[in-house]
Protein backbone atom coordinates (compact mmCIF):
# COMPACT_ATOMS: atom_id res chain seq x y z
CA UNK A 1 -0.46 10.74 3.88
CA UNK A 2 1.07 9.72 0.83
CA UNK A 3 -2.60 8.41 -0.38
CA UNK A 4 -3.34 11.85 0.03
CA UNK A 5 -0.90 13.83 -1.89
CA UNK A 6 -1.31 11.09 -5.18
CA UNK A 7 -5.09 11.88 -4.97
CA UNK A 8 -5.22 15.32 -3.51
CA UNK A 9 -7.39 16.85 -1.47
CA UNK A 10 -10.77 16.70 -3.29
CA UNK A 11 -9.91 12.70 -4.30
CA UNK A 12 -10.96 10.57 -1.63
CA UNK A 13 -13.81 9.26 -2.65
CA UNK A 14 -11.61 8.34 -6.39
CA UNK A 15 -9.15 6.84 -4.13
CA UNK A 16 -11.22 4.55 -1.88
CA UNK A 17 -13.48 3.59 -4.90
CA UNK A 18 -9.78 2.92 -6.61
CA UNK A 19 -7.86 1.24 -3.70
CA UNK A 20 -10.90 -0.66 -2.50
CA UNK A 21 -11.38 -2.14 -6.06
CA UNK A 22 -8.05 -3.18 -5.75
CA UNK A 23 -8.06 -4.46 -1.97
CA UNK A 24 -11.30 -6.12 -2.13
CA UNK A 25 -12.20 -3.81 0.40
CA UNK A 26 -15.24 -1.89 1.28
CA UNK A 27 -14.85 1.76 3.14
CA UNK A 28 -11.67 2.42 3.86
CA UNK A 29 -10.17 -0.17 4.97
CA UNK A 30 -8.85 -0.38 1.44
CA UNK A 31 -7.00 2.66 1.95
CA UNK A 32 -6.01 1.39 5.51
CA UNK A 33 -4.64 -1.86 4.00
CA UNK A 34 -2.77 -0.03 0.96
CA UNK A 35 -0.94 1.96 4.02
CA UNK A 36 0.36 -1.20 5.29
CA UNK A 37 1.78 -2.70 2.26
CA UNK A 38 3.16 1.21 1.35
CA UNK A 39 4.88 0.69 5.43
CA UNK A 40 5.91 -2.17 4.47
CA UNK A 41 7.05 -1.47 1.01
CA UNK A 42 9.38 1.71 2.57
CA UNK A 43 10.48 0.17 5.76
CA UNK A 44 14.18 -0.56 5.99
CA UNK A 45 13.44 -3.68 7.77
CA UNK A 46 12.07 -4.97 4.57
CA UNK A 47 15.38 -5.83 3.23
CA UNK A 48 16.99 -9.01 3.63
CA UNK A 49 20.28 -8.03 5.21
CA UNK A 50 18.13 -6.66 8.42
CA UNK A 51 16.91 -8.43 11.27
CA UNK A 52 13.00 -8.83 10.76
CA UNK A 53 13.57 -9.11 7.43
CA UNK A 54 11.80 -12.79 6.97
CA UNK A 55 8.95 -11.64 9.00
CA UNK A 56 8.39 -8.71 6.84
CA UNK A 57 8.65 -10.71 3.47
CA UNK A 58 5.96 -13.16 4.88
CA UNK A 59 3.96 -10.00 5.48
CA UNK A 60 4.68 -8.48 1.77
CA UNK A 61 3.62 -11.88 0.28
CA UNK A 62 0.59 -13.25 2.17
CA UNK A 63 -1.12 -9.20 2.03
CA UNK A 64 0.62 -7.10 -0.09
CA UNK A 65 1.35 -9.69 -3.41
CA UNK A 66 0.72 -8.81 -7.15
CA UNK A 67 -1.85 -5.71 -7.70
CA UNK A 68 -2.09 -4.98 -3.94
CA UNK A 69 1.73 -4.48 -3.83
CA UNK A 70 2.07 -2.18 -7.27
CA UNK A 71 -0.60 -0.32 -5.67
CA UNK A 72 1.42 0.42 -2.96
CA UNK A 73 4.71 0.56 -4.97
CA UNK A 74 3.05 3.49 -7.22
CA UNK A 75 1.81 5.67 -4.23
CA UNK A 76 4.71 5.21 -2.67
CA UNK A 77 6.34 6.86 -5.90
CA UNK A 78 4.28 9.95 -6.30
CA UNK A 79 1.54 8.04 -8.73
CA UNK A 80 -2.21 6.66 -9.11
CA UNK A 81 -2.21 3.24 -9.16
């Protein structure tokens, strides 16, 4: 959804070119992965005081690390990676 709004609706092909650059992913499984790290990214369980929390961090680091993560990041804030 938020993929979506940053690209608008005549932009998926930009964003799955875009993401899947980014993802090393072909289709849209780019877009599918960049959802993940953006869940991950906004989930409350992500921080270190919750339960889950090391779990979640594993997750962040092994799939959503350098460019994959400010990918996510800058959808998640309203802009094209």
């Amino acid at each position: 959804m938020l993929q979506a709004k940053v690209y608008g609706p005549y932009g998926k092909g930009t964003a799955v070119s875009r993401i899947g650059v980014i993802y090393g992913a072909h289709g849209t499984s780019g877009l599918e992965q960049n959802a993940d790290c953006i869940s991950v990214y906004l989930s409350p369980h992500a921080q270190p005081s919750n339960i889950g929390a090391a779990s979640q961090a594993s997750l962040w680091s092994v799939r959503c690390g350098g460019y994959k993560g400010e990918a996510a990041k800058s959808i998640a804030a309203g802009k094209r990676p």
